[in-house]
C-alpha atoms as a PDB file:
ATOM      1  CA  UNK A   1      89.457  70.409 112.337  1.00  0.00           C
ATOM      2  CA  UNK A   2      90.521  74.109 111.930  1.00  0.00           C
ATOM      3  CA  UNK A   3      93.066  75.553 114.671  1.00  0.00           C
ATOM      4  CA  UNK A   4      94.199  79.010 115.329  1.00  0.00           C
ATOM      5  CA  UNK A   5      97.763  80.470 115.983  1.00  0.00           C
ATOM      6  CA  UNK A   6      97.910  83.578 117.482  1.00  0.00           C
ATOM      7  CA  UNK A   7     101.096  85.376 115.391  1.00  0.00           C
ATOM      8  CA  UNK A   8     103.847  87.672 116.869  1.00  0.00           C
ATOM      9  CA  UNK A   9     102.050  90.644 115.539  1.00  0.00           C
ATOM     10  CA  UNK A  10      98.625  89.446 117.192  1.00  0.00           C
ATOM     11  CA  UNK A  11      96.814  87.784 113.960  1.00  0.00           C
ATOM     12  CA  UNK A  12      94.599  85.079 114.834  1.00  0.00           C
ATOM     13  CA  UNK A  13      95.341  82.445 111.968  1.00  0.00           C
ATOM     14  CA  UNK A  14      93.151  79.485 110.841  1.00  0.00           C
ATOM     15  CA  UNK A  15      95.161  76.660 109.677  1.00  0.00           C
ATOM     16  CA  UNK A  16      94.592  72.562 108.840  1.00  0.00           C
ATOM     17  CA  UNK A  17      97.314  70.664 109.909  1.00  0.00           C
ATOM     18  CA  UNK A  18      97.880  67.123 108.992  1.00  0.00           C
ATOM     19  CA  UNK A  19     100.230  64.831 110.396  1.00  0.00           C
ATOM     20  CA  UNK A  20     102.476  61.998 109.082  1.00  0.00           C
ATOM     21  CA  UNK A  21     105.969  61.477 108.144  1.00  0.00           C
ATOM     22  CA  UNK A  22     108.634  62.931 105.905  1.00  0.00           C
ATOM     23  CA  UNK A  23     109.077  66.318 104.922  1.00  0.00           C
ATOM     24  CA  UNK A  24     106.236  68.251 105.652  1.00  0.00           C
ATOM     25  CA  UNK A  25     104.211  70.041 102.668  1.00  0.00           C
ATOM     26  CA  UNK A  26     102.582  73.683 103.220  1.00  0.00           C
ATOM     27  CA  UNK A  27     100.640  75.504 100.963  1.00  0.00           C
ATOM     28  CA  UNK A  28     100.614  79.003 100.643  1.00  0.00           C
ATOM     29  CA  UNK A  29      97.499  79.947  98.607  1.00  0.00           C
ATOM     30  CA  UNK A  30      96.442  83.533  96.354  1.00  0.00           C
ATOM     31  CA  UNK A  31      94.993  86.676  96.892  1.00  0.00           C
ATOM     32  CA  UNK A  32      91.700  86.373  98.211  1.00  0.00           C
ATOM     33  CA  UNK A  33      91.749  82.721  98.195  1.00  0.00           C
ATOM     34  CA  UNK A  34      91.267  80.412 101.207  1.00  0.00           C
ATOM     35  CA  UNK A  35      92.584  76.906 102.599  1.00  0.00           C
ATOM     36  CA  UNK A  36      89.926  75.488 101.219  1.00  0.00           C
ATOM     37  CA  UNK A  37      90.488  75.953  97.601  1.00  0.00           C
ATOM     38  CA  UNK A  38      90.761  73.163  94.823  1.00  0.00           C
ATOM     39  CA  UNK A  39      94.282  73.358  94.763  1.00  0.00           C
ATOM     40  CA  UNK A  40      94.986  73.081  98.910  1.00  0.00           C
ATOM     41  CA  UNK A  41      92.400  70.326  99.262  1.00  0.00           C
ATOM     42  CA  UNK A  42      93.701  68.083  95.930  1.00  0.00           C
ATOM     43  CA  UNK A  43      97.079  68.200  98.009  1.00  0.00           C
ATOM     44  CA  UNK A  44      95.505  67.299 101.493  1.00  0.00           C
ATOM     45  CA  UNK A  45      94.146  64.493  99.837  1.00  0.00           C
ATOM     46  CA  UNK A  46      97.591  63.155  98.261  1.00  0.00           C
ATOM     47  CA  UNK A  47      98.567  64.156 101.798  1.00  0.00           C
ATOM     48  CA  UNK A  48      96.503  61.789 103.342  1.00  0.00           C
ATOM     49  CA  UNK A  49      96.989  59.071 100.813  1.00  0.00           C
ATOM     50  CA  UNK A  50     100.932  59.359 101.468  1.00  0.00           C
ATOM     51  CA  UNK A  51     101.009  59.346 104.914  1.00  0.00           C
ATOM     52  CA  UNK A  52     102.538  62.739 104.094  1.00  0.00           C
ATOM     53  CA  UNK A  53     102.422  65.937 107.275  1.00  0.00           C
ATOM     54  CA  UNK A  54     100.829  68.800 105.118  1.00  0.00           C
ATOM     55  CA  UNK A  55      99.757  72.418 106.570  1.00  0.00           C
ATOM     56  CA  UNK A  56      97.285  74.759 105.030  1.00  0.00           C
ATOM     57  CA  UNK A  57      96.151  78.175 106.582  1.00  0.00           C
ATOM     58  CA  UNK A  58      94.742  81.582 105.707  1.00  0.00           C
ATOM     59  CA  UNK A  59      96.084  84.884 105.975  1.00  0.00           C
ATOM     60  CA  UNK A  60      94.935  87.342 107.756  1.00  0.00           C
ATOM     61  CA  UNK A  61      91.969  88.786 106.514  1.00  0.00           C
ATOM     62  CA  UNK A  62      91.229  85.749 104.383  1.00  0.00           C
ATOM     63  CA  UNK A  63      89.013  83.022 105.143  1.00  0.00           C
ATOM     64  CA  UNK A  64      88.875  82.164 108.756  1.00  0.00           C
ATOM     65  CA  UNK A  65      91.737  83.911 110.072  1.00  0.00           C
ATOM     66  CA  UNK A  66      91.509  87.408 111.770  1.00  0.00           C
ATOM     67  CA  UNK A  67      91.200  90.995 109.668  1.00  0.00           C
ATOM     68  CA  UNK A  68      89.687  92.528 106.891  1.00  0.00           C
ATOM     69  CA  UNK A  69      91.328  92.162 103.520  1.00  0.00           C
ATOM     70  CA  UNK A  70      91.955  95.970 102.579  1.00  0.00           C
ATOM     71  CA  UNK A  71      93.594  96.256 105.407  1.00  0.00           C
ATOM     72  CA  UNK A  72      96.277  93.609 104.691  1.00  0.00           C
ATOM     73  CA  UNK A  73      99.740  94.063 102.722  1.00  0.00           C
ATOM     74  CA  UNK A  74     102.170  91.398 101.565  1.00  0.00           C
ATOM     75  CA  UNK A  75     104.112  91.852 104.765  1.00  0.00           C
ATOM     76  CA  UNK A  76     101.628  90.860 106.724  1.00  0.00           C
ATOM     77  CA  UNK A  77     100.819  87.443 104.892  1.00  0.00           C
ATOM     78  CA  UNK A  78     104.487  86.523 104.820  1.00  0.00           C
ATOM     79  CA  UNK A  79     104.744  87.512 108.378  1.00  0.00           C
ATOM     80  CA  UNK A  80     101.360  85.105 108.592  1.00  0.00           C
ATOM     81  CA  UNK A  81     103.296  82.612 106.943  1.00  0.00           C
ATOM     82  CA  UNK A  82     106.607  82.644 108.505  1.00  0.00           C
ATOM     83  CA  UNK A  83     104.390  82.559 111.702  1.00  0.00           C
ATOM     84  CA  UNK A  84     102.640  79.208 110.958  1.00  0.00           C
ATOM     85  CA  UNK A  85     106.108  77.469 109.717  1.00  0.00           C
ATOM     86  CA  UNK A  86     106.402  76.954 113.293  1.00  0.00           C
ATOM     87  CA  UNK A  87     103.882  74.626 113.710  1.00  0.00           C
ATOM     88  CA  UNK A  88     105.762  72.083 111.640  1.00  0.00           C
ATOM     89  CA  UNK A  89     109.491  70.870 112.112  1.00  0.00           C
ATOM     90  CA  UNK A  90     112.582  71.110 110.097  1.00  0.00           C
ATOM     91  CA  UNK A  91     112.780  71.977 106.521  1.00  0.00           C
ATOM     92  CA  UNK A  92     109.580  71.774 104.504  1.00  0.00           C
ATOM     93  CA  UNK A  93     108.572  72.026 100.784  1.00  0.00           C
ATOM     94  CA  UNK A  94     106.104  75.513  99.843  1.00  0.00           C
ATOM     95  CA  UNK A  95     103.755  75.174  97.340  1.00  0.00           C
ATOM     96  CA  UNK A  96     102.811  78.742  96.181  1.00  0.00           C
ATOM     97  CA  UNK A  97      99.830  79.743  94.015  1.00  0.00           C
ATOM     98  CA  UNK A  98     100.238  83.111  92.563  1.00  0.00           C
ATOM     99  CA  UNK A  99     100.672  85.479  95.108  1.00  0.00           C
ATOM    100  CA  UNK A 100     101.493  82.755  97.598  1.00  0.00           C
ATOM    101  CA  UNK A 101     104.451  82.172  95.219  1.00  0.00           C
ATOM    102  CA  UNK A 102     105.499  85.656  96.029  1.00  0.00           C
ATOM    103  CA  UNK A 103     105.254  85.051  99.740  1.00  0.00           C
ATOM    104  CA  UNK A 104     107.317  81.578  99.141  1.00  0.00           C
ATOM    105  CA  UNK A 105     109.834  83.157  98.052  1.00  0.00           C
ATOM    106  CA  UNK A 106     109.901  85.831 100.673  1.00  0.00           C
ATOM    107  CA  UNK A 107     110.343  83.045 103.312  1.00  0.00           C
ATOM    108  CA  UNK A 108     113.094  81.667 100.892  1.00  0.00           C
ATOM    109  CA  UNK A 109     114.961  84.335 101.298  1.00  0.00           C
ATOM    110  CA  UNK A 110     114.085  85.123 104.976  1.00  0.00           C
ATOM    111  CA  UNK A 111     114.660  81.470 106.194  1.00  0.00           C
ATOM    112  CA  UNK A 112     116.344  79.457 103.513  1.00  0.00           C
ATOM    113  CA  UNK A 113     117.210  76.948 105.994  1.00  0.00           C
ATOM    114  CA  UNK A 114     113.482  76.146 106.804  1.00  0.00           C
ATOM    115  CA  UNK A 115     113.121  75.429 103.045  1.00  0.00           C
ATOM    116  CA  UNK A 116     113.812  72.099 101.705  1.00  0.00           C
ATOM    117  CA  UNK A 117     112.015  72.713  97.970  1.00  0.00           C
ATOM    118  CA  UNK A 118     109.482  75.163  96.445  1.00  0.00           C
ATOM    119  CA  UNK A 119     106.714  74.805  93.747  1.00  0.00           C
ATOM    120  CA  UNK A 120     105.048  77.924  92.416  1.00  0.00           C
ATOM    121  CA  UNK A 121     101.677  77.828  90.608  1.00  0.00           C
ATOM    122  CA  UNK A 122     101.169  81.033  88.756  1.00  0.00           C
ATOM    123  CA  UNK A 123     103.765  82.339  91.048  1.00  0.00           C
ATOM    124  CA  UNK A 124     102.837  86.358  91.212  1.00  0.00           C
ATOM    125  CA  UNK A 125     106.637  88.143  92.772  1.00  0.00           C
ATOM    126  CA  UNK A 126     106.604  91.937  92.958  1.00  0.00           C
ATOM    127  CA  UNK A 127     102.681  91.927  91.067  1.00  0.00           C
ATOM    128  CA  UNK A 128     101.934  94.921  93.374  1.00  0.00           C
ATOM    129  CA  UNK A 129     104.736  96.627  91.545  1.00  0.00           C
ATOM    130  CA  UNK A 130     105.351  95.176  88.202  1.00  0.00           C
ATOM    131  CA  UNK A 131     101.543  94.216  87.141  1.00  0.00           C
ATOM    132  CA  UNK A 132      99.062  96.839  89.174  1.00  0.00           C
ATOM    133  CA  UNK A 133     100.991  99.800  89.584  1.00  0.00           C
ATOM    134  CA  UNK A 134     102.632  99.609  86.103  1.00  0.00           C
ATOM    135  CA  UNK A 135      99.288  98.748  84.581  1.00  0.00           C
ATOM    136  CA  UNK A 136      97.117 101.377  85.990  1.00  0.00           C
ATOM    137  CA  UNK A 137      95.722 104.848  84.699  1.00  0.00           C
ATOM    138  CA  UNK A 138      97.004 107.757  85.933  1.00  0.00           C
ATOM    139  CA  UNK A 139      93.620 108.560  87.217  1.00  0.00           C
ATOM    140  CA  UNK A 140      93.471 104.776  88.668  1.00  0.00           C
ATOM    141  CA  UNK A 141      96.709 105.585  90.797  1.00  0.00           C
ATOM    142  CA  UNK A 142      95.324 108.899  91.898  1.00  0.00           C
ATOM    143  CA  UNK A 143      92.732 106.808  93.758  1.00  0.00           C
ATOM    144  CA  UNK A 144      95.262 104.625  94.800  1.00  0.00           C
ATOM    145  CA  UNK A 145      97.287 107.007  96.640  1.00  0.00           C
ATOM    146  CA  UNK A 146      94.135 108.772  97.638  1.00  0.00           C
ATOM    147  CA  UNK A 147      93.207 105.767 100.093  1.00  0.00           C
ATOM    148  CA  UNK A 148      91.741 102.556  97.802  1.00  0.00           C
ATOM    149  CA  UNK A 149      90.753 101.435  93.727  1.00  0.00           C
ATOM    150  CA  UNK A 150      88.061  98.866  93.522  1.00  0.00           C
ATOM    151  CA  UNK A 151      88.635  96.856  90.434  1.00  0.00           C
ATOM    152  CA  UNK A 152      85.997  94.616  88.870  1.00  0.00           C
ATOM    153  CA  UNK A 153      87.012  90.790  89.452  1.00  0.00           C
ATOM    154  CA  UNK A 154      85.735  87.719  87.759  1.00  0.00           C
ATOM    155  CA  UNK A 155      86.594  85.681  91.348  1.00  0.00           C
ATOM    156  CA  UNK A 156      83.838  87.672  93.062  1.00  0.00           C
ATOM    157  CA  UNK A 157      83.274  91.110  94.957  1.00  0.00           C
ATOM    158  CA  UNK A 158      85.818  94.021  93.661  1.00  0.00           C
ATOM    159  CA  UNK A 159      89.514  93.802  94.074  1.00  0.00           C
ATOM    160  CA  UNK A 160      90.044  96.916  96.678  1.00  0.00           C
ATOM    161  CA  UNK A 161      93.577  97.888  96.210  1.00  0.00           C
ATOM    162  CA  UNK A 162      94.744 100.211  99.447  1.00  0.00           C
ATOM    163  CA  UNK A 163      97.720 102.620  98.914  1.00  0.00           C
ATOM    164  CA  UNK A 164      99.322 100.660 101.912  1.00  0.00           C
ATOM    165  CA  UNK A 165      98.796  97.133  99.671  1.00  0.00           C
ATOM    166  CA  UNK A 166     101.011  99.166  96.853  1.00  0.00           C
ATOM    167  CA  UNK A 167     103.436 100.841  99.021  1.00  0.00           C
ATOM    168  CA  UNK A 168     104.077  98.034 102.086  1.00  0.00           C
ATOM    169  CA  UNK A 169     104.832  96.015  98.681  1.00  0.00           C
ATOM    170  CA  UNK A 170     107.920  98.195  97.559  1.00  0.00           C
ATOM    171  CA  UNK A 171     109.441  96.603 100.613  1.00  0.00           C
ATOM    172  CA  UNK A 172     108.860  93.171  99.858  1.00  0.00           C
ATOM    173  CA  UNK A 173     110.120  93.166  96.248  1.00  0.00           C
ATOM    174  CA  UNK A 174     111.794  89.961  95.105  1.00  0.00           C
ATOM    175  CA  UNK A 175     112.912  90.034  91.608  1.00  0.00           C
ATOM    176  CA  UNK A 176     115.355  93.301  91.867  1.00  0.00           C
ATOM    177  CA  UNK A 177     117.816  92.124  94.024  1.00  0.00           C
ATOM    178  CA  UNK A 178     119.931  87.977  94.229  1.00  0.00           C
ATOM    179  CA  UNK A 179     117.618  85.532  94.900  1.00  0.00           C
ATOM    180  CA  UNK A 180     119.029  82.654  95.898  1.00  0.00           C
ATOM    181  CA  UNK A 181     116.727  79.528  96.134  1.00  0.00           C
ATOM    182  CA  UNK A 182     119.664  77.017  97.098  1.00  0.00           C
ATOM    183  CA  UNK A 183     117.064  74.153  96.464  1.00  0.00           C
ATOM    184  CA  UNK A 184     114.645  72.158  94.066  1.00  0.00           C
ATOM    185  CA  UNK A 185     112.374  74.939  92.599  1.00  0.00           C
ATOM    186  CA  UNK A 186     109.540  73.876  90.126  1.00  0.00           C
ATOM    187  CA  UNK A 187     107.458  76.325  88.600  1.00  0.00           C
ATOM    188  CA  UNK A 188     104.002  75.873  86.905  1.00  0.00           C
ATOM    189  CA  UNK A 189     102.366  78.889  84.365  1.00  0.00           C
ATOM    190  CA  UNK A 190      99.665  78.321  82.054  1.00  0.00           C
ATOM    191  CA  UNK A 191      99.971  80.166  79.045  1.00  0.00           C
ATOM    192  CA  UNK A 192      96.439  81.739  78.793  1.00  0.00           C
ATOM    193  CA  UNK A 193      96.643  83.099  82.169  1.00  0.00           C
ATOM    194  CA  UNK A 194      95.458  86.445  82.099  1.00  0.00           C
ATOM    195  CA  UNK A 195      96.139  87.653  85.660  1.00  0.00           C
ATOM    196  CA  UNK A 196      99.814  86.106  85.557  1.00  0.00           C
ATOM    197  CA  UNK A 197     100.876  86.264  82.715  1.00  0.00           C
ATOM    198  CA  UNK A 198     103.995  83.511  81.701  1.00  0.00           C
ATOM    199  CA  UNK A 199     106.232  86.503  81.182  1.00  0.00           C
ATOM    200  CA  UNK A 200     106.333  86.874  84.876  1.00  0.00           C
ATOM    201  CA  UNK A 201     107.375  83.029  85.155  1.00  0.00           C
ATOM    202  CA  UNK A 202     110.229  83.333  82.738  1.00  0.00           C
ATOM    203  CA  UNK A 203     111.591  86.241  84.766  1.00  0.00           C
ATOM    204  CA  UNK A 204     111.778  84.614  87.473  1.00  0.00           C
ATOM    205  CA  UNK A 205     113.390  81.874  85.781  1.00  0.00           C
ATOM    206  CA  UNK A 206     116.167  83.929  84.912  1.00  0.00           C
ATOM    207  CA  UNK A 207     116.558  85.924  87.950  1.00  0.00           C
ATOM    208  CA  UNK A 208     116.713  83.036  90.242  1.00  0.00           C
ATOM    209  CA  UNK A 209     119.936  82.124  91.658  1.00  0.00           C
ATOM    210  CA  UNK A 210     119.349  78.393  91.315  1.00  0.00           C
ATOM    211  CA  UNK A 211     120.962  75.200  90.195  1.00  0.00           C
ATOM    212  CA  UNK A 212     117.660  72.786  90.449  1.00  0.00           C
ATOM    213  CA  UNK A 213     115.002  75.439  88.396  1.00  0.00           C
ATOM    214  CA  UNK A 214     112.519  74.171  86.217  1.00  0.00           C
ATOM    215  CA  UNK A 215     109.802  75.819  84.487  1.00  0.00           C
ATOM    216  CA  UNK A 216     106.609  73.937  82.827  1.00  0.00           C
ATOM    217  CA  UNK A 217     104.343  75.795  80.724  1.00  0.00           C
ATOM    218  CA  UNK A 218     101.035  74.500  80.138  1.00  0.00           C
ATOM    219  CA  UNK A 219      99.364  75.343  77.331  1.00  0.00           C
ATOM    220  CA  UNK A 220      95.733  76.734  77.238  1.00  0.00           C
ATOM    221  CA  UNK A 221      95.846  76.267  81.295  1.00  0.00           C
ATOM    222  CA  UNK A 222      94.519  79.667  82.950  1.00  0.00           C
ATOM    223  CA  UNK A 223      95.382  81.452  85.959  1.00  0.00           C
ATOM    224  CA  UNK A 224      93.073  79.019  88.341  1.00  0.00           C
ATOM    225  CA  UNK A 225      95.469  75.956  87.588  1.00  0.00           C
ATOM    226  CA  UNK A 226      92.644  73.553  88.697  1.00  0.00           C
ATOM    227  CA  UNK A 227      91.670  71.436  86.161  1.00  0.00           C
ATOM    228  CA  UNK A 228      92.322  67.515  86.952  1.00  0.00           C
ATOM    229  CA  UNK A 229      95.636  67.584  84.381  1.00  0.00           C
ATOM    230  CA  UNK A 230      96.989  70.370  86.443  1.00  0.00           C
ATOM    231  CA  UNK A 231      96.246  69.144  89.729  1.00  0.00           C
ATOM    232  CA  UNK A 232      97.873  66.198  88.539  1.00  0.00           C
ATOM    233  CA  UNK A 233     101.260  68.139  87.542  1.00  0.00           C
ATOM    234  CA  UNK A 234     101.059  70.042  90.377  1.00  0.00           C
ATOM    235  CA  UNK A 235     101.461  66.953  92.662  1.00  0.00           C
ATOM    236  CA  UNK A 236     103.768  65.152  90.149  1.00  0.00           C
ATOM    237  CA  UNK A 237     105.784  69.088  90.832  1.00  0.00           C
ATOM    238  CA  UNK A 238     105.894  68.457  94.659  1.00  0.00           C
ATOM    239  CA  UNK A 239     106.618  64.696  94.532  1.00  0.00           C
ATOM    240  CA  UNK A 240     109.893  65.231  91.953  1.00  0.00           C
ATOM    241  CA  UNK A 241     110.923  67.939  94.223  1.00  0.00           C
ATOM    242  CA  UNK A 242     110.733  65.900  97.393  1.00  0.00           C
ATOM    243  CA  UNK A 243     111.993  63.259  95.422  1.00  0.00           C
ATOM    244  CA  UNK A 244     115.138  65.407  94.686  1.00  0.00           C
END
């Protein structure tokens, strides 16, 4: 059954919560994405099979929750994240797909002692930055900073990038300052992934202040990471890190 949680800023968030024992799991899905995606419901059902607590929600402006997407930035979804972390105790392990990494790793460094292990899927840090705004037109960020680009998407309806979705993202940048993940971190990229490319993963592989890192790259696996093999690493991913 889908709840809501009213946030400190007055977003009305859907979230699936699941209870059992051990650490609890929470996933943290992509742009645009919902809770129920292939990835967040292949983990509620290892959830369920392990007796495991595991928490899945939308942002604002996605799926169920409250908002409109264009009007969203990656402050707000961290700030929707950090909000529903208090719905489950202690420290918990993230799993992150693509921008959801980047938002895992903003509660990382916000709250490092809610976090007791990551996994990132595609994990997307600083894409605002480092893959739209470096990889547009000059003409493309005119209409940025006039007000909103819409950009053609193979995942549905266009991509409306807002000025605020570039700029609000400056202040949320991960990757150009220590990042310390003092935990088990497991990354997954596939290496045709055209949205994320592995590049980004590797960076962050190097940046990371971490003594437990590991990066897998799958070959031929794209930016969906939803095939059964992946779903199947994925889990393997959370279960070595809780095993850790």
């Amino acid at each position: 059954m889908t709840d809501f949680l009213t946030t400190p800023e007055g977003r009305r968030i859907a979230y699936r919560l699941t209870l059992g024992a051990g650490v609890p799991v929470v996933f943290c899905g992509g742009m645009r994405s919902d809770m129920e995606g292939t990835k967040a419901l292949a983990l509620q059902d290892w959830a369920e099979r392990e007796g495991r607590t595991f928490l899945r929600f939308d942002y604002s402006g996605h799926g169920q929750s409250s908002g409109t997407f264009v009007e969203g930035a990656i402050g707000d979804w961290f700030e929707d994240a950090r909000a529903v972390l208090s719905l489950v105790p202690g420290p918990v392990v993230l799993v992150g797909s693509s921008m959801g990494g980047w938002v895992s790793l903003l509660l990382a460094r916000a709250m490092p002692e809610r976090i007791a292990g990551l996994v990132g899927i595609a994990a997307a840090p600083d894409f605002t930055e480092d893959l739209m705004w470096a990889g547009f037109t000059e003409s493309q960020r005119a209409e940025v900073m006039a007000g909103a680009l819409a950009l053609p998407s193979e995942y549905g309806d266009a991509m409306v990038i807002s000025r605020r979705l570039i700029e609000e993202g400056r202040d949320r940048l991960v990757l150009r300052a220590p990042l310390p993940l003092p935990f088990p971190v497991r990354l997954l990229q596939g290496t045709a992934d055209a949205d994320v490319p592995q590049e980004v993963a590797l960076r962050l592989l190097a940046h990371a202040d971490a003594d437990d890192i590991r990066l897998t790259l799958v070959k031929g696996a794209d930016h969906r990471f939803s095939d059964p093999d992946c779903l199947s690493l994925m889990i393997a991913a959370v279960e070595d890190v809780l095993d850790a």
